[in-house]
N, C-alpha and C. Protein backbone atom coordinates (compact mmCIF):
# COMPACT_ATOMS: atom_id res chain seq x y z
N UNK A 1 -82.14 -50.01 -9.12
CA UNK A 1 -82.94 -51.20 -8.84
C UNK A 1 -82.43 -52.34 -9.72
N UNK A 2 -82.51 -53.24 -9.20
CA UNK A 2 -81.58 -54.56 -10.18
C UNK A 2 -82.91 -55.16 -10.73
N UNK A 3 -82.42 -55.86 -12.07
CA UNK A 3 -83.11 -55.91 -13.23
C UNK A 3 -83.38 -57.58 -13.00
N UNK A 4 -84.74 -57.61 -12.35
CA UNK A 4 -84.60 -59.22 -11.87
C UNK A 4 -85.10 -60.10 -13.13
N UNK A 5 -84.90 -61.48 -12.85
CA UNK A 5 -85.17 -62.35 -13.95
C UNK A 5 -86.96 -62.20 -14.48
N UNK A 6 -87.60 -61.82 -13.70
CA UNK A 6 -89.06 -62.19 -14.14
C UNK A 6 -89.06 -61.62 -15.20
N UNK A 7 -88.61 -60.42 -15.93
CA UNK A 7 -88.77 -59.22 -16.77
C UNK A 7 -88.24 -60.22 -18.19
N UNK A 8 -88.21 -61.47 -18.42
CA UNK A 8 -88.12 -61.94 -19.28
C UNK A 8 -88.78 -62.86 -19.68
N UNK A 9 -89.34 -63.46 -18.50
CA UNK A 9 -90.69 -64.79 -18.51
C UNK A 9 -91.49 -64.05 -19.24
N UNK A 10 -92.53 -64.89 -20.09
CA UNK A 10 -93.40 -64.64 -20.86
C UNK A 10 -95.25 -64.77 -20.28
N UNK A 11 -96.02 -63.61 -20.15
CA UNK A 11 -96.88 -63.80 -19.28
C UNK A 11 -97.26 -63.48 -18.39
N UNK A 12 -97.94 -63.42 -17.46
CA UNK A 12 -99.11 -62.73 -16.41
C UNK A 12 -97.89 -63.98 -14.86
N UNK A 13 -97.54 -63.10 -14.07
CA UNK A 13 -96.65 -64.33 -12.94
C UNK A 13 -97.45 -63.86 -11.78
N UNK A 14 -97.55 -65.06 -11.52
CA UNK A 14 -98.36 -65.30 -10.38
C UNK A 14 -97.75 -64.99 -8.70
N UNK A 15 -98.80 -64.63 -7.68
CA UNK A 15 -97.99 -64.42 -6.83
C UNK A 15 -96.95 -65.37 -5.78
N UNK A 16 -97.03 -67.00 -6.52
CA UNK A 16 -96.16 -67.28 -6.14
C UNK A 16 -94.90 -67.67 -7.01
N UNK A 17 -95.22 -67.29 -7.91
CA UNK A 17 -93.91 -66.97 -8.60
C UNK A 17 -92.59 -65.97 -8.32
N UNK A 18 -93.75 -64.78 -8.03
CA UNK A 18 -92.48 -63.62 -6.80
C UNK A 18 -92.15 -64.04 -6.21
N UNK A 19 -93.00 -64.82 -4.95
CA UNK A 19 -92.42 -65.09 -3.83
C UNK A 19 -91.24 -66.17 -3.87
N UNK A 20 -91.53 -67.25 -5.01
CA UNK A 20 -90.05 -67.89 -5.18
C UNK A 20 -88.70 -67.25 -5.43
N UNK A 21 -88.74 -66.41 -6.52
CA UNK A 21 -88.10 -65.18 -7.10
C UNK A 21 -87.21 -64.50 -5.99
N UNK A 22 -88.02 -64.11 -5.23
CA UNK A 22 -87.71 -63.26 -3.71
C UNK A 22 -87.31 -64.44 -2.84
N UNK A 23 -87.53 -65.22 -2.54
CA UNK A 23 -86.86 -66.05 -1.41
C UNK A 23 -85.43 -66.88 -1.73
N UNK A 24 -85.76 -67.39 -3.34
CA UNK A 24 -84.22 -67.69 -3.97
C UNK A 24 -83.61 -66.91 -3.90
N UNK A 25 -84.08 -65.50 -4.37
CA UNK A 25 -82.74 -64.81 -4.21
C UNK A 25 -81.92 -64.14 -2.80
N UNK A 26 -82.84 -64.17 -1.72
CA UNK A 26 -82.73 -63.78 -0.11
C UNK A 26 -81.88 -65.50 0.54
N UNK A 27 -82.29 -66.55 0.18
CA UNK A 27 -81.42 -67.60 0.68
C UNK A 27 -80.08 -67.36 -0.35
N UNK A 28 -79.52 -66.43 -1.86
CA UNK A 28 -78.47 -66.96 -2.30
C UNK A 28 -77.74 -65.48 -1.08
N UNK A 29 -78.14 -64.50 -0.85
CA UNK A 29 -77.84 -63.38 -0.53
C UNK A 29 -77.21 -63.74 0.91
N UNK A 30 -77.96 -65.01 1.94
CA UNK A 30 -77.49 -65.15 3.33
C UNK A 30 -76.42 -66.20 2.64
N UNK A 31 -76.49 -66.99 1.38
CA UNK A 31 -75.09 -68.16 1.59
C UNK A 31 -73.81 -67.17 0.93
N UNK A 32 -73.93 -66.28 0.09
CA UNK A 32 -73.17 -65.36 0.35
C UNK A 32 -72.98 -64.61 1.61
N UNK A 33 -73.71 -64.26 2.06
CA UNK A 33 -72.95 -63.82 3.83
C UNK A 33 -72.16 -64.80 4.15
N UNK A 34 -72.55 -65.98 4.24
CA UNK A 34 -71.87 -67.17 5.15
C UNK A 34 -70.56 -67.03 4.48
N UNK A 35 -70.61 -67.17 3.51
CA UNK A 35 -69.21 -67.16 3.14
C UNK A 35 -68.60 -65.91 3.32
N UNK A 36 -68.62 -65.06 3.39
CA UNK A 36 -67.88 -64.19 3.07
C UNK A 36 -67.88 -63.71 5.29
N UNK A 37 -68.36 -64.15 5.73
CA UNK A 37 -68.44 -64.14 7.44
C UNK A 37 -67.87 -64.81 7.88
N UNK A 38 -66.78 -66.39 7.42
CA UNK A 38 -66.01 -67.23 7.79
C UNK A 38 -66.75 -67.63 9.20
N UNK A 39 -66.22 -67.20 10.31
CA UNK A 39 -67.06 -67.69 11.37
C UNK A 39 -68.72 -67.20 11.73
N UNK A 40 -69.39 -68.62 11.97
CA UNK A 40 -71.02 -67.75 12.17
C UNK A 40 -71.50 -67.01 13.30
N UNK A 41 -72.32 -65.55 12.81
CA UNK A 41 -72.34 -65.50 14.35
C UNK A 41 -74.07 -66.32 14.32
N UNK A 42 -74.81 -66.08 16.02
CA UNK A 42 -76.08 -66.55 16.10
C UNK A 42 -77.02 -66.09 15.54
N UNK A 43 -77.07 -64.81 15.02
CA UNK A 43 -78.90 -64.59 13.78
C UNK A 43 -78.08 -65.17 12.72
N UNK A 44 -76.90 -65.36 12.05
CA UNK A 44 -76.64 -66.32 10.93
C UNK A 44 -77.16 -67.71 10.82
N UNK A 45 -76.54 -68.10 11.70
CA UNK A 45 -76.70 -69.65 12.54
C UNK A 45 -78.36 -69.35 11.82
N UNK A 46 -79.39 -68.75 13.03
CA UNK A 46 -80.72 -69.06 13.04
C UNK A 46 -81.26 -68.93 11.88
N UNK A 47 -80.79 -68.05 10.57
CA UNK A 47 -81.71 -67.65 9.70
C UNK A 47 -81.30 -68.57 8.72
N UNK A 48 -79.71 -69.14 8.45
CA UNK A 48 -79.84 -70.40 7.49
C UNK A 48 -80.53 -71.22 7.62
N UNK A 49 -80.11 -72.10 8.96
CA UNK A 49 -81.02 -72.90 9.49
C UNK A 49 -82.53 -72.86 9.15
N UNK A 50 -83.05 -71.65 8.78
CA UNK A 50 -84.49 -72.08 8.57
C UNK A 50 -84.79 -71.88 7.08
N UNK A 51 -83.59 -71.92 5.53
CA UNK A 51 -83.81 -71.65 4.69
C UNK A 51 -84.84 -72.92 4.29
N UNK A 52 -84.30 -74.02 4.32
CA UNK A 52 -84.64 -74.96 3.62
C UNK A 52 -86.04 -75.47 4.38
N UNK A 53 -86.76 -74.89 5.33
CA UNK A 53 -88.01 -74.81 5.89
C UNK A 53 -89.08 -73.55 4.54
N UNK A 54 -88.16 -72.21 3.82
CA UNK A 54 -89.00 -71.47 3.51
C UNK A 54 -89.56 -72.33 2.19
N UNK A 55 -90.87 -71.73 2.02
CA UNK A 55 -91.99 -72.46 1.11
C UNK A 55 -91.37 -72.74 -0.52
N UNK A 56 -90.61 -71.73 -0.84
CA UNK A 56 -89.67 -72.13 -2.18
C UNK A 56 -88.88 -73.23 -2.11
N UNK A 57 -88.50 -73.51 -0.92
CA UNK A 57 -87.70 -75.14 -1.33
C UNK A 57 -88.04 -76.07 -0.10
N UNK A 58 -88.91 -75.73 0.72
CA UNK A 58 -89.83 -76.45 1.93
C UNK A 58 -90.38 -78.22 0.94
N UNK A 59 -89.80 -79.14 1.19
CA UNK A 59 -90.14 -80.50 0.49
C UNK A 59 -89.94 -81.10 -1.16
N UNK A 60 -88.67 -80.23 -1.38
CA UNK A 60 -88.50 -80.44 -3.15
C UNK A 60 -87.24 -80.70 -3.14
N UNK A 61 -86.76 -81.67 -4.33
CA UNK A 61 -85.62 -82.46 -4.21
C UNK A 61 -84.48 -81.94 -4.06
N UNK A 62 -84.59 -80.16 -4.53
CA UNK A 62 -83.26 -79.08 -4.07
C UNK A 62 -83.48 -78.97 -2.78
N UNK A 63 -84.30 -78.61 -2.54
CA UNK A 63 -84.11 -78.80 -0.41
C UNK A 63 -83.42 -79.96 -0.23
N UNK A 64 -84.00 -81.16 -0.11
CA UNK A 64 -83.27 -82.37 0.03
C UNK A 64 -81.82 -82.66 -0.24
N UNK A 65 -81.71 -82.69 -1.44
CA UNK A 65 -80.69 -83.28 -1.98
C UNK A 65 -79.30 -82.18 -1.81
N UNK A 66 -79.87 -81.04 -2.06
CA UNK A 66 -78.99 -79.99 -2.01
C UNK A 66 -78.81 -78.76 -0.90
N UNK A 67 -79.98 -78.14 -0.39
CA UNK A 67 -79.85 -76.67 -0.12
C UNK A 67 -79.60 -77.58 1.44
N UNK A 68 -80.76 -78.57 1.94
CA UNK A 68 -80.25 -78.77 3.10
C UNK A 68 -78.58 -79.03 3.86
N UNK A 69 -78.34 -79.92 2.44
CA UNK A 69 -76.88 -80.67 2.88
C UNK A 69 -75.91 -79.36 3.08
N UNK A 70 -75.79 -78.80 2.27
CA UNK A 70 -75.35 -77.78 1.96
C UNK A 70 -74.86 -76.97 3.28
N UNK A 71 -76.40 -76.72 3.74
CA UNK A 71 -76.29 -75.41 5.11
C UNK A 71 -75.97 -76.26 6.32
N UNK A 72 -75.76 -77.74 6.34
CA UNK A 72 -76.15 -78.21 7.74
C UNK A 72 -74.17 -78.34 7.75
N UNK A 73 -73.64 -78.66 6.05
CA UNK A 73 -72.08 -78.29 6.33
C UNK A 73 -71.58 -77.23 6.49
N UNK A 74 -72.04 -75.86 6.43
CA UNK A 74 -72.16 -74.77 6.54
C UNK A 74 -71.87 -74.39 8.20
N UNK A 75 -72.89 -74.85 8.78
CA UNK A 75 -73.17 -74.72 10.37
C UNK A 75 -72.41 -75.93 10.84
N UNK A 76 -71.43 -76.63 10.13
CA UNK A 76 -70.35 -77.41 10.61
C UNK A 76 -68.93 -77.50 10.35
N UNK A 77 -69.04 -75.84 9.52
CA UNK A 77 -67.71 -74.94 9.35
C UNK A 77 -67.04 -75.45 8.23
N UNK A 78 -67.86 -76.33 6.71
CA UNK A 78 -67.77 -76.51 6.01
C UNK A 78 -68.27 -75.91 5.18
N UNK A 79 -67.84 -75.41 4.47
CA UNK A 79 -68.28 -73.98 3.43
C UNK A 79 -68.26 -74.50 1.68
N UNK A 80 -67.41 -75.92 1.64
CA UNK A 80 -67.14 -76.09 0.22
C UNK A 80 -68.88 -76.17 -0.34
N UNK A 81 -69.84 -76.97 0.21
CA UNK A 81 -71.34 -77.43 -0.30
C UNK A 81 -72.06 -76.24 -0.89
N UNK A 82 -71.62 -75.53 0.48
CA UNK A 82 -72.42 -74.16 0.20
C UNK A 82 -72.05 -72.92 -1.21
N UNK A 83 -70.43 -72.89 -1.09
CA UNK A 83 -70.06 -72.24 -2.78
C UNK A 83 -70.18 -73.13 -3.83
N UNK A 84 -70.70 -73.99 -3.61
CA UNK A 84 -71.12 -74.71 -4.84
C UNK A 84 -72.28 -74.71 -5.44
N UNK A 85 -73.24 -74.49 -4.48
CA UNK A 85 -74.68 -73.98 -4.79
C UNK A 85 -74.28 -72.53 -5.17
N UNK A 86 -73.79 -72.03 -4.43
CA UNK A 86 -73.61 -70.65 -5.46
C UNK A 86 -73.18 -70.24 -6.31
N UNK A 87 -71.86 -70.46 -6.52
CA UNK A 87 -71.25 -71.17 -7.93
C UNK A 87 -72.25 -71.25 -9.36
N UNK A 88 -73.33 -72.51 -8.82
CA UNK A 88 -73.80 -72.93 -9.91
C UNK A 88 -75.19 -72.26 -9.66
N UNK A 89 -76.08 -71.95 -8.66
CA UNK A 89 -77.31 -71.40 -9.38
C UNK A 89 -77.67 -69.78 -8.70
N UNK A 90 -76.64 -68.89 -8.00
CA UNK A 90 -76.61 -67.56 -7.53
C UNK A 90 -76.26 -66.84 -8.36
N UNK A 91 -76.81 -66.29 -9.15
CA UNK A 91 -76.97 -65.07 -10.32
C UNK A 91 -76.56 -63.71 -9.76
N UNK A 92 -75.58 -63.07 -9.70
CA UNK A 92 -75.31 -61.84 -9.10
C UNK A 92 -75.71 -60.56 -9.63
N UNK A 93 -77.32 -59.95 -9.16
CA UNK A 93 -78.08 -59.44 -10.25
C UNK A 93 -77.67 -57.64 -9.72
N UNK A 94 -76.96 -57.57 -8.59
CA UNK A 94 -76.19 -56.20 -8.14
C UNK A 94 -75.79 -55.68 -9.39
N UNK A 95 -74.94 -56.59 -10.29
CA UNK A 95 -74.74 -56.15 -11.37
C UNK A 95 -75.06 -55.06 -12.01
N UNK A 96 -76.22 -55.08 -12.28
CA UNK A 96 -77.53 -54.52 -13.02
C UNK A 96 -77.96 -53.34 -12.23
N UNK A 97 -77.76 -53.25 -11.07
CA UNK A 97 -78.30 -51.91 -10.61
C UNK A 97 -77.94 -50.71 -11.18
């Protein structure tokens, strides 16, 4: 079982604290697919497409500024936006298993 980040926060975490926890790490897990799938197929296509709708980044300036731009170059066979978000905030916690 991989040794996720909460196990170091200090304190009682709330249940939407998991659920951020769990959805950051399920949107870094599909932009790793994308990349590593070169061409998309259609449940790819559909399930990026609705990252930046899920409630962890649904109206916050990383949706905006970032996760959207990101996937919409993604689904326009531009991949640089997208390893860059991963790059900089996809923690590869497989590691740890």
């Amino acid at each position: 079982m991989a040794d996720y980040p909460w196990t170091g926060i200090p304190g009682a975490l709330s249940g939407a604290d998991v659920r951020d926890l769990v959805q950051y790490r399920a949107a870094c897990d599909w932009f790793r697919h994308v990349l590593a799938q070169g061409e998309l197929d259609e449940e790819t296509r559909a399930v990026i497409s609705q990252i930046p709708n899920w409630q962890t980044f649904r109206g916050s300036p990383f949706e905006a500024e970032i996760v959207r731009p990101a996937i919409q170059s993604a689904l326009a066979g531009d991949t640089k936006a997208l390893q860059a978000v991963v790059d900089r905030g996809c923690v590869d916690l497989r590691a740890n298993t």
